[in-house]
Structure formats: structure tokens, C-alpha cells
C-alpha atoms as a PDB file:
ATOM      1  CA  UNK A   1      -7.487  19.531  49.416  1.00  0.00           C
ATOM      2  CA  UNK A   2      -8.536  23.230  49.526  1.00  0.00           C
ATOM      3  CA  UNK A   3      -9.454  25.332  46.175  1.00  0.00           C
ATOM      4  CA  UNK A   4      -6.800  27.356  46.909  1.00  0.00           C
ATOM      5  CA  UNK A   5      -4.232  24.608  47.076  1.00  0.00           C
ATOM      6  CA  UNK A   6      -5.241  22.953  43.693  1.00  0.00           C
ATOM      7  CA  UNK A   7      -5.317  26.404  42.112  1.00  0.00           C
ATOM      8  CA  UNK A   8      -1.697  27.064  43.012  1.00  0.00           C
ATOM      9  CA  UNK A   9      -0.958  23.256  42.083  1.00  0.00           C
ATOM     10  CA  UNK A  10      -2.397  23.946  38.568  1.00  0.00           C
ATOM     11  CA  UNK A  11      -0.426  27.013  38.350  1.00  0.00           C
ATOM     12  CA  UNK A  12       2.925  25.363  39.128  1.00  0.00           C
ATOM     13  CA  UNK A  13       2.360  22.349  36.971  1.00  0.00           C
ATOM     14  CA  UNK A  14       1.775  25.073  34.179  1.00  0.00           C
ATOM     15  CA  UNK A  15       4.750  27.409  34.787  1.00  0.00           C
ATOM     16  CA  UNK A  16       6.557  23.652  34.604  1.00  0.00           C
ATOM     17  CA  UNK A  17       5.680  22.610  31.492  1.00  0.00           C
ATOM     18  CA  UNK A  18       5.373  26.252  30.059  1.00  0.00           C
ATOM     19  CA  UNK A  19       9.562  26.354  30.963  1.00  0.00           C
ATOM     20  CA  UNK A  20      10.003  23.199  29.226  1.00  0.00           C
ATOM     21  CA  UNK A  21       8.570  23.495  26.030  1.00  0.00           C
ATOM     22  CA  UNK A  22      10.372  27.173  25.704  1.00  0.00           C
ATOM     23  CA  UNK A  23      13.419  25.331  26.442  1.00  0.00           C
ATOM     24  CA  UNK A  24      12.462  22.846  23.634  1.00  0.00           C
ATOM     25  CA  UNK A  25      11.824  25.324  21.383  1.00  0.00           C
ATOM     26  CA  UNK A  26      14.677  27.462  21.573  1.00  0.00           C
ATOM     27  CA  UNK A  27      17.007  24.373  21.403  1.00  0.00           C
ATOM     28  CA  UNK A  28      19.009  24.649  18.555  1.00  0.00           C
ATOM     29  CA  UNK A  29      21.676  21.507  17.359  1.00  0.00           C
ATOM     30  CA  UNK A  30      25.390  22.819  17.533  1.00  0.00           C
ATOM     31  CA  UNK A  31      26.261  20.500  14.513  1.00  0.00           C
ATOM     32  CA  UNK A  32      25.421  20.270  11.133  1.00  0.00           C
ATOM     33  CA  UNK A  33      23.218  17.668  10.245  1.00  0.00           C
ATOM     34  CA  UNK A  34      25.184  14.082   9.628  1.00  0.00           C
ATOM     35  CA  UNK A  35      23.790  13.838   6.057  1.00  0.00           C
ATOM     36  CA  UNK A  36      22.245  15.805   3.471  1.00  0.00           C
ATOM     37  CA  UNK A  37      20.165  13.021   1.838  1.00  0.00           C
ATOM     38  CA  UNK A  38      16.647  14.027   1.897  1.00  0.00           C
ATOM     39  CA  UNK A  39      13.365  12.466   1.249  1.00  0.00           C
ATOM     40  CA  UNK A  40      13.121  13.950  -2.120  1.00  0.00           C
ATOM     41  CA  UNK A  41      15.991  11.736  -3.377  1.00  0.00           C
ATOM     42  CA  UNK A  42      15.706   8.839  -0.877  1.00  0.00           C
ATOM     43  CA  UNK A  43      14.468   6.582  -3.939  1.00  0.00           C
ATOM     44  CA  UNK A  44      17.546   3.630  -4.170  1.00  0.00           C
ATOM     45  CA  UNK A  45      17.861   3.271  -8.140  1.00  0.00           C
ATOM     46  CA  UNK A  46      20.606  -0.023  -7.614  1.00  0.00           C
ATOM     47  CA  UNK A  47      18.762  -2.432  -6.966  1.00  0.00           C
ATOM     48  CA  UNK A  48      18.029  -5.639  -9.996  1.00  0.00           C
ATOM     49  CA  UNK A  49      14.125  -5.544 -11.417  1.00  0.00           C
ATOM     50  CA  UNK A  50      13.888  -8.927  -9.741  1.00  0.00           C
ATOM     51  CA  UNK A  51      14.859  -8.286  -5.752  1.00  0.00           C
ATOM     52  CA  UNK A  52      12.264  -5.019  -6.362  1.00  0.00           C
ATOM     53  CA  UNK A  53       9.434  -7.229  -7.361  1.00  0.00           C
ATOM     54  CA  UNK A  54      10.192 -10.018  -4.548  1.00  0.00           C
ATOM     55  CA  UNK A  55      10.368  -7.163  -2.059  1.00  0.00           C
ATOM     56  CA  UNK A  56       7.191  -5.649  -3.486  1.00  0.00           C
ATOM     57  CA  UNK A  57       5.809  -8.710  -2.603  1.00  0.00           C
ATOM     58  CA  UNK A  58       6.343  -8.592   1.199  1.00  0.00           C
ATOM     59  CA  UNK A  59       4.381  -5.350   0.883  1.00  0.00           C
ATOM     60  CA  UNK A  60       1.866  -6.972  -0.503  1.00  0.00           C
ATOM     61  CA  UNK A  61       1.847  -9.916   1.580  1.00  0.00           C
ATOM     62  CA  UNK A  62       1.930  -7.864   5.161  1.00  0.00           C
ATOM     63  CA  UNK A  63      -0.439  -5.347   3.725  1.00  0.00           C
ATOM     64  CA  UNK A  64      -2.899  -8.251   2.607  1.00  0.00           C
ATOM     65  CA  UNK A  65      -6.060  -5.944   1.489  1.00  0.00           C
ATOM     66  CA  UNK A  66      -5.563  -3.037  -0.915  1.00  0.00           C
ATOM     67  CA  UNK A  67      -7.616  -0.107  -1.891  1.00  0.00           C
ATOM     68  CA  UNK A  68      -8.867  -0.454  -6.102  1.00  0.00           C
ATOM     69  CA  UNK A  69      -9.773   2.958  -7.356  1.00  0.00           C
ATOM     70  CA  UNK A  70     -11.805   3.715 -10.211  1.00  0.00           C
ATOM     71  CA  UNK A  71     -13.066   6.274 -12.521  1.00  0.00           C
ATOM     72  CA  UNK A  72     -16.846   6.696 -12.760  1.00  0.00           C
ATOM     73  CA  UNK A  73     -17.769   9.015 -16.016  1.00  0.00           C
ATOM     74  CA  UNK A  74     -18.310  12.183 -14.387  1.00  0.00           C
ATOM     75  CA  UNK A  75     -14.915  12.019 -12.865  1.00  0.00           C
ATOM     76  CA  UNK A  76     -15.778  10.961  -9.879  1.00  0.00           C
ATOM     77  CA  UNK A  77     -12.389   8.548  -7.894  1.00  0.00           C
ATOM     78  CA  UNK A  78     -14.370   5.678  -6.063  1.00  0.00           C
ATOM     79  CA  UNK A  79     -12.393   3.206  -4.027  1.00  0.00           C
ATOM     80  CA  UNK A  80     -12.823  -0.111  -2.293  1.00  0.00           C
ATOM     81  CA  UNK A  81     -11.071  -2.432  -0.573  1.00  0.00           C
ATOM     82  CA  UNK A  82     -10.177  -5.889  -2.329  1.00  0.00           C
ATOM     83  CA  UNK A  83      -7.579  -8.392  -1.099  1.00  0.00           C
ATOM     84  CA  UNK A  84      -5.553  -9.939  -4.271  1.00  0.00           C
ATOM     85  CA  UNK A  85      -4.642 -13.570  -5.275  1.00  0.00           C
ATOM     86  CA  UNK A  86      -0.874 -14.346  -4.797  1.00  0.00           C
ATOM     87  CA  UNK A  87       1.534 -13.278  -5.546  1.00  0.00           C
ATOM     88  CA  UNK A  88       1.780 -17.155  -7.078  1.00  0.00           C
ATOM     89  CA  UNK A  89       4.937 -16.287  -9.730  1.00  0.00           C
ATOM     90  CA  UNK A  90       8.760 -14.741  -8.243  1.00  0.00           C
ATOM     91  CA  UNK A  91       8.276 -12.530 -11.017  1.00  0.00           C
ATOM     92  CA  UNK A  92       4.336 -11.255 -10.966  1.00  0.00           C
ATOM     93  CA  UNK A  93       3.794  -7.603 -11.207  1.00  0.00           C
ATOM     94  CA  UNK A  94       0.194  -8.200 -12.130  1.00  0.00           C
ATOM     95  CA  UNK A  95      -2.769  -8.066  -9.553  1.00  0.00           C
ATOM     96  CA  UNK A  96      -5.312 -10.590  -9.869  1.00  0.00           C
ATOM     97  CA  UNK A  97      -8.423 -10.232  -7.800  1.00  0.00           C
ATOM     98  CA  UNK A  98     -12.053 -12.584  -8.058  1.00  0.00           C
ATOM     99  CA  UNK A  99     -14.854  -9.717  -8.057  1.00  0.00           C
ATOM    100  CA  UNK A 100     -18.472  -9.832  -8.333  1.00  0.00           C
ATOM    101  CA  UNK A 101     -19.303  -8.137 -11.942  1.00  0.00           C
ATOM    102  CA  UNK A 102     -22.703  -7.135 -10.643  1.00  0.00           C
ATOM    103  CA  UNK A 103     -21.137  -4.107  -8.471  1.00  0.00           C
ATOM    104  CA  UNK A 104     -20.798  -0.732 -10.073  1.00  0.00           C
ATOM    105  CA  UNK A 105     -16.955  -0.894 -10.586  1.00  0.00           C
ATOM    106  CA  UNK A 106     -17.665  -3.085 -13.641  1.00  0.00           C
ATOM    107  CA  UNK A 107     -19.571   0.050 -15.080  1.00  0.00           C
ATOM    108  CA  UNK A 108     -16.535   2.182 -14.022  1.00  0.00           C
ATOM    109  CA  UNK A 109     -14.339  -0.056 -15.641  1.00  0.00           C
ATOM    110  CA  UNK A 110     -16.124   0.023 -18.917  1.00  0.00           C
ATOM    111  CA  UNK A 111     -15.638   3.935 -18.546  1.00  0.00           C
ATOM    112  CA  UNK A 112     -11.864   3.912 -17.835  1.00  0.00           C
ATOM    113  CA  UNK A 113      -9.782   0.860 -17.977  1.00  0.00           C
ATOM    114  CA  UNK A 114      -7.210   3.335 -15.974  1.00  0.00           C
ATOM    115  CA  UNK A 115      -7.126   1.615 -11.931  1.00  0.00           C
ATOM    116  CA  UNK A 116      -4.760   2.143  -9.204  1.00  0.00           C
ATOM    117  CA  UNK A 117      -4.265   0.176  -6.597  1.00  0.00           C
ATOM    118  CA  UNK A 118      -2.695   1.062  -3.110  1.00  0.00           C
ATOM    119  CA  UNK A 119      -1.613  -0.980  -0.444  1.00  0.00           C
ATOM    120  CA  UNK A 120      -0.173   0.076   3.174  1.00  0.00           C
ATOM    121  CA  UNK A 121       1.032  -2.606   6.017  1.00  0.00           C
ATOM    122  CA  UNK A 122       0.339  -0.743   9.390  1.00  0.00           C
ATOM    123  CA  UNK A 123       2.718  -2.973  11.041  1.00  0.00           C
ATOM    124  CA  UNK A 124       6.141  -1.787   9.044  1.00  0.00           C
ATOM    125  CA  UNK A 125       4.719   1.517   7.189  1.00  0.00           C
ATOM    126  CA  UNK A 126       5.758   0.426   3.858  1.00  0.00           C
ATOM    127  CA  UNK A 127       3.392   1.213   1.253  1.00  0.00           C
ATOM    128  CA  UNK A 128       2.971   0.197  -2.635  1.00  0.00           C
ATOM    129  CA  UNK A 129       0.748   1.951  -5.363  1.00  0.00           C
ATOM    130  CA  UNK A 130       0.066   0.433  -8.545  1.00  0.00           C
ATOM    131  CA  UNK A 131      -0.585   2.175 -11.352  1.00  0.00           C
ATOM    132  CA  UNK A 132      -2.045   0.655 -14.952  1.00  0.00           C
ATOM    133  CA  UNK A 133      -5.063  -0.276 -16.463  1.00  0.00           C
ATOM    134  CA  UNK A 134      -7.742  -3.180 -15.826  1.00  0.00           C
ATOM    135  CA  UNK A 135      -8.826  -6.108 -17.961  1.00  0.00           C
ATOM    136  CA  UNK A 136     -11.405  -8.559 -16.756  1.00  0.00           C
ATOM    137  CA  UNK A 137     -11.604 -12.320 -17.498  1.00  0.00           C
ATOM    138  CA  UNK A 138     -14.573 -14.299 -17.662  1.00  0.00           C
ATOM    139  CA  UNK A 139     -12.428 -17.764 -18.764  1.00  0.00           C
ATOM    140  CA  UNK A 140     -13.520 -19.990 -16.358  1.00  0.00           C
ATOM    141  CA  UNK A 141     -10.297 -22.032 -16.253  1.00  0.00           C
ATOM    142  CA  UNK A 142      -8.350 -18.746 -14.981  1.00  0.00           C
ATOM    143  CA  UNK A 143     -11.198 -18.467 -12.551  1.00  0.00           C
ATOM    144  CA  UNK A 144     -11.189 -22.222 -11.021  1.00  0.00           C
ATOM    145  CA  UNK A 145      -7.111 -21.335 -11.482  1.00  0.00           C
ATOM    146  CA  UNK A 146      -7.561 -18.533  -8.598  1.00  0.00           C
ATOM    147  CA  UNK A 147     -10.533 -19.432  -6.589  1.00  0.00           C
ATOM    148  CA  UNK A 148     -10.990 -20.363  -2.869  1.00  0.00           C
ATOM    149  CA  UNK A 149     -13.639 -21.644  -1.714  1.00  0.00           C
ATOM    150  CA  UNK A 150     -13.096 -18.550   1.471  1.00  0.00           C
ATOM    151  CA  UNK A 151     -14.440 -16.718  -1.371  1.00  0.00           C
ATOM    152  CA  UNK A 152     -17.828 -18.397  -1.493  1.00  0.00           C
ATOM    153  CA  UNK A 153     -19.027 -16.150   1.281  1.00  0.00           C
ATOM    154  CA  UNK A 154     -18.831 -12.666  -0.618  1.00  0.00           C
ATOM    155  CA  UNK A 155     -20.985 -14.080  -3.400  1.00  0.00           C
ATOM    156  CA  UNK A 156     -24.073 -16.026  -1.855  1.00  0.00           C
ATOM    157  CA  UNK A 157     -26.181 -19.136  -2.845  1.00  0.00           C
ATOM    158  CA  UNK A 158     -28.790 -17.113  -4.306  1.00  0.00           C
ATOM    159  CA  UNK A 159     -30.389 -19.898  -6.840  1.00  0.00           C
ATOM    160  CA  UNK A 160     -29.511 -23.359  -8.503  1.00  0.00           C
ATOM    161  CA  UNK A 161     -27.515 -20.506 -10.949  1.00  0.00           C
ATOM    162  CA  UNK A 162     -25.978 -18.238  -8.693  1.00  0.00           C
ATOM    163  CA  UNK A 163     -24.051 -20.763  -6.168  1.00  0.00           C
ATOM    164  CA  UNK A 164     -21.600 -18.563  -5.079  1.00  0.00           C
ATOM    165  CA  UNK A 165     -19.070 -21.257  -6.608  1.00  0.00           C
ATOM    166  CA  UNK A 166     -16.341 -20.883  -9.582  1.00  0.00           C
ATOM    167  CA  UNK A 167     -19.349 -21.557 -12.241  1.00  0.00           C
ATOM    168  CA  UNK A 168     -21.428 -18.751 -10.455  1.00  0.00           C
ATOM    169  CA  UNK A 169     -21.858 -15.852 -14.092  1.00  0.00           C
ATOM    170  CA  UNK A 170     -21.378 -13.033 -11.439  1.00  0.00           C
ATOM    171  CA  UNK A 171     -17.657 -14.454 -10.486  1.00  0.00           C
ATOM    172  CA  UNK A 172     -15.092 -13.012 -12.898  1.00  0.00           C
ATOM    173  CA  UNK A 173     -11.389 -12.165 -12.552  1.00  0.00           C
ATOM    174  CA  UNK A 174     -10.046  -8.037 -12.405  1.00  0.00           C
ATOM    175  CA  UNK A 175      -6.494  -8.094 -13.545  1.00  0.00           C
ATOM    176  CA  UNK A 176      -4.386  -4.970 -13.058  1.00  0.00           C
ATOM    177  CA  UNK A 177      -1.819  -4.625 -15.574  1.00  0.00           C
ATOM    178  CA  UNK A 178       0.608  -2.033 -14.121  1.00  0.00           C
ATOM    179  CA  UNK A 179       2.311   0.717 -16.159  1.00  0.00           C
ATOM    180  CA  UNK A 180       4.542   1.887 -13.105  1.00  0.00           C
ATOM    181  CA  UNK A 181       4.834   0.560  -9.383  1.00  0.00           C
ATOM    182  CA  UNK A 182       6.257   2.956  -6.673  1.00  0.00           C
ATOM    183  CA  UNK A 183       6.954   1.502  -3.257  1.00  0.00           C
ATOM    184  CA  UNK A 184       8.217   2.765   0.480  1.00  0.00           C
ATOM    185  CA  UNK A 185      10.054  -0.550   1.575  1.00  0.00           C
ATOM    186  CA  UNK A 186      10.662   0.840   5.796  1.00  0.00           C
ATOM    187  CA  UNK A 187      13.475  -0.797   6.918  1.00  0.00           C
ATOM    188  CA  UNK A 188      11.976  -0.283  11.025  1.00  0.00           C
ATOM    189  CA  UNK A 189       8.706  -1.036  12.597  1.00  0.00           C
ATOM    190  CA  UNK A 190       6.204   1.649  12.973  1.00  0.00           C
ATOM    191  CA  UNK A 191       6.817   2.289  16.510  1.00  0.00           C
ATOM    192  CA  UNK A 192      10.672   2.410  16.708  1.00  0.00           C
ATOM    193  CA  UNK A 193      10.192   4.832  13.298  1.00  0.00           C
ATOM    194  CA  UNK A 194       8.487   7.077  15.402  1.00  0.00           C
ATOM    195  CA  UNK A 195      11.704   6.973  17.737  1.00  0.00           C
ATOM    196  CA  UNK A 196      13.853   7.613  15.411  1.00  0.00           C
ATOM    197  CA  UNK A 197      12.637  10.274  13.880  1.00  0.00           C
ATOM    198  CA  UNK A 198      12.089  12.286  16.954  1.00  0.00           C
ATOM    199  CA  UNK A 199      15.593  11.328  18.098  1.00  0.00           C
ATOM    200  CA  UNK A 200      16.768  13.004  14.426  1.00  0.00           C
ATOM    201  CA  UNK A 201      14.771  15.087  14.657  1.00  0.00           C
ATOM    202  CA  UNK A 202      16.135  16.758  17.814  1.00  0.00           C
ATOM    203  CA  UNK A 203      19.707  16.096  16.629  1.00  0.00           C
ATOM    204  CA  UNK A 204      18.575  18.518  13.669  1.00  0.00           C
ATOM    205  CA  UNK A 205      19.106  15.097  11.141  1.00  0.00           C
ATOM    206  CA  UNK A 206      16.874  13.832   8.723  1.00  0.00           C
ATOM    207  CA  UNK A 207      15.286  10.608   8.953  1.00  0.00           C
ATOM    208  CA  UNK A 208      14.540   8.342   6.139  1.00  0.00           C
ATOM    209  CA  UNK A 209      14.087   4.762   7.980  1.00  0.00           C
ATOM    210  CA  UNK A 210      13.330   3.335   4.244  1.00  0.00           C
ATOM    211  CA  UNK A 211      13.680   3.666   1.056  1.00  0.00           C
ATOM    212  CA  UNK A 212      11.763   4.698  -2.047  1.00  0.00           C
ATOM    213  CA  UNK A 213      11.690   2.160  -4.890  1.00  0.00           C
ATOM    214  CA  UNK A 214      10.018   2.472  -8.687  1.00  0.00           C
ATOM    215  CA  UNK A 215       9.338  -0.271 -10.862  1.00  0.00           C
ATOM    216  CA  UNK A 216       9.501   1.068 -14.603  1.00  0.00           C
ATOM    217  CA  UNK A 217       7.049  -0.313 -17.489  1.00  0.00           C
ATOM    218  CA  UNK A 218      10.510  -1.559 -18.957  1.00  0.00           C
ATOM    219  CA  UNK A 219      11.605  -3.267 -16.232  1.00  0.00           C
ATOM    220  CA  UNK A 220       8.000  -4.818 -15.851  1.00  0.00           C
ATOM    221  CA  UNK A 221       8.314  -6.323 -19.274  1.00  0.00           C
ATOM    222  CA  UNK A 222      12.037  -7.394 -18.698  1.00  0.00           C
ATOM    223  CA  UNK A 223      11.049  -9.274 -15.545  1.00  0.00           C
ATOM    224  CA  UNK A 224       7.913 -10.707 -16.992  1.00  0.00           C
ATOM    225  CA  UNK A 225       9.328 -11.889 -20.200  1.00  0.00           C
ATOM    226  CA  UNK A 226      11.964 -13.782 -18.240  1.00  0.00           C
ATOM    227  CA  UNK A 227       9.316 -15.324 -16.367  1.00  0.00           C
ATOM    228  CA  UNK A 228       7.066 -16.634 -19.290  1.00  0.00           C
ATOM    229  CA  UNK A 229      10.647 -17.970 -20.667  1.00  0.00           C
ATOM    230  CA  UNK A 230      11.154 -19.996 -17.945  1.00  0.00           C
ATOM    231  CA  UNK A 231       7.786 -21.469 -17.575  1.00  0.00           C
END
């Protein structure tokens, strides 16, 4: 193939795509849009305290691992990844997680009780953030309640003390007591939400393959109350 040819190859393949995106671009939809709900006020507000929390906790479960951030004392945000235990109740809002209290969040804690905690499953797109403070728990019946022996491998067999077992001193229990939850619950997969929006999108619709969902502190302590009733 001669320079010249490939030159005037490259120059054709240009002018192609040059004449297609113009064409996208000046495309305009000759309808008005289907529906004027936005993303602003996609959050659905009829739905019962208890299908939000058992739908929260298919977030929770498909997220698995979510992101606990902290406030060090000169206002620093520091974040790490922790997986929680559970959900183990149909009407827990609370995150329990088994920490090592020998890491610096413990400091940050003592600091500023205030946590949130933020999940996000890849898979569907939906998301949850907790917000609330933190409380830990040294009983060790709550501990031996929640542990796993999977856990063993975070902590170490350091000495006849520090076994990396449920009697191990550095094993304690972080539990996030939520003021407010806010969740995305996608009703499509990643991959065909990417479709759809770019089919809406040309179609000059908006696309909201979800829906936004809010968990008040009253309707925490409604749910939660029924709960502890029916234990």
C-alpha cells in the first residue's frame, strides 16, 4: 500500500466520521420529551419503612464491602474499606462491623463519633450511604455473637494473647447507628442502563432506570422498635 493511498484512506475515513457526528449533533427530537420527571424528584416517597429497609439490604448484600469514613481532628475525611456483619434482623438499619482497635480510626472515632458509610454494587449501580454516628463494643458476648472465624486472618496470631480469635483485646465491634439512609435502588443492570440512557437520550427523554429512596431517623426508630417488640 503506497503513502499516498493510506493518506487519502485516512482522509476519507475522517471526512466520514467528521459528517456523522455533525449529523449527530445537529439532530434535534421532533417531540417533546414523554415525561417531565427528573432526577431531582425521582426519590419514590410510597413505599412502607419496612420494604425500604429489606431492599436496602440487597444493596448491601450485592455491594458486600463498604467504604467507613472518619473524621481525624484537623478535619481531615479518611476512608477505608470494611465489609459488615449481616444484615441478621428483617428490620436492621444498624451496621455492625469486627475491627481491629489498634488502627487509627479508633483515635478518629474518639474525635468524632460522626461516620458515614457508603456502599455501591458495580453489578446493578445501586448505591446506599449511611449517615450517623459510631459506638464501639468491647462485650465479648456481642463479639463471639458476630465473629467468623474468616476473620481470623485480618488479625494475626501474634502471641499466646493476641490469637487473632474472639478473646483477642484488639477485636472489638464498630456499630453505626444511622441518623438518615439515602439509597439509588436501579431497577436495570449496569450495562443495559447505559442503553437506555443513550436510547433517551437521543429521543430527547430523561432516564431515571431507578429510584431514589430515604430512610428518615423516624422511620428508623418505627421499624426498629417493631423489631425489638417482636423479639
Amino acid at each position: 500500500m503506497t503513502f499516498a493511498y493510506q493518506a487519502l484512506l485516512k482522509c476519507n475515513l475522517r471526512r466520514h466520521w467528521e459528517q456523522r457526528i455533525g449529523a449527530f449533533a445537529l439532530y434535534k427530537p421532533t417531540h417533546a420529551p414523554s415525561s417531565t420527571r427528573t432526577p431531582a424528584n425521582a426519590e419514590n416517597t410510597n413505599v412502607s419503612p419496612s420494604q425500604k429497609i429489606k431492599d436496602l439490604h440487597e444493596v448491601i448484600r450485592g455491594a458486600e464491602t463498604g467504604m467507613l469514613t472518619t473524621r481525624a481532628s484537623d478535619g481531615c475525611l479518611h476512608a477505608r474499606a470494611m465489609t459488615p456483619v449481616g444484615p441478621y434482623s428483617e428490620s436492621q438499619v444498624n451496621l455492625t462491623f469486627i475491627a481491629n482497635n489498634a488502627s487509627p480510626k479508633f483515635q478518629e472515632l474518639q474525635n468524632d463519633a460522626h461516620v458515614n458509610v457508603s456502599f455501591f454494587d458495580k453489578s446493578s449501580t445501586s448505591w446506599a450511604s449511611f449517615s450517623g454516628f459510631a459506638k464501639v463494643i468491647e462485650d465479648r458476648s456481642v463479639i463471639k455473637k458476630h465473629w467468623n472465624t474468616r476473620i481470623s486472618g485480618y488479625f494475626g496470631d501474634v502471641d499466646e494473647t493476641h490469637k487473632g480469635d474472639e478473646n483477642d483485646p484488639r477485636v472489638v465491634v464498630i456499630e453505626v447507628v444511622p441518623n438518615e439512609v439515602r439509597y439509588w435502588l436501579s431497577k436495570s443492570g449496569g450495562i443495559s442502563r447505559g442503553v437506555q440512557e443513550v436510547v433517551k437520550g437521543v429521543r430527547g427523554e430523561v432516564s431515571i432506570p431507578g429510584e431514589l429512596r430515604t430512610i428518615t431517623a423516624e422511620e428508623i426508630q418505627l421499624v426498629q422498635g417493631l423489631g425489638t417488640t417482636q423479639k
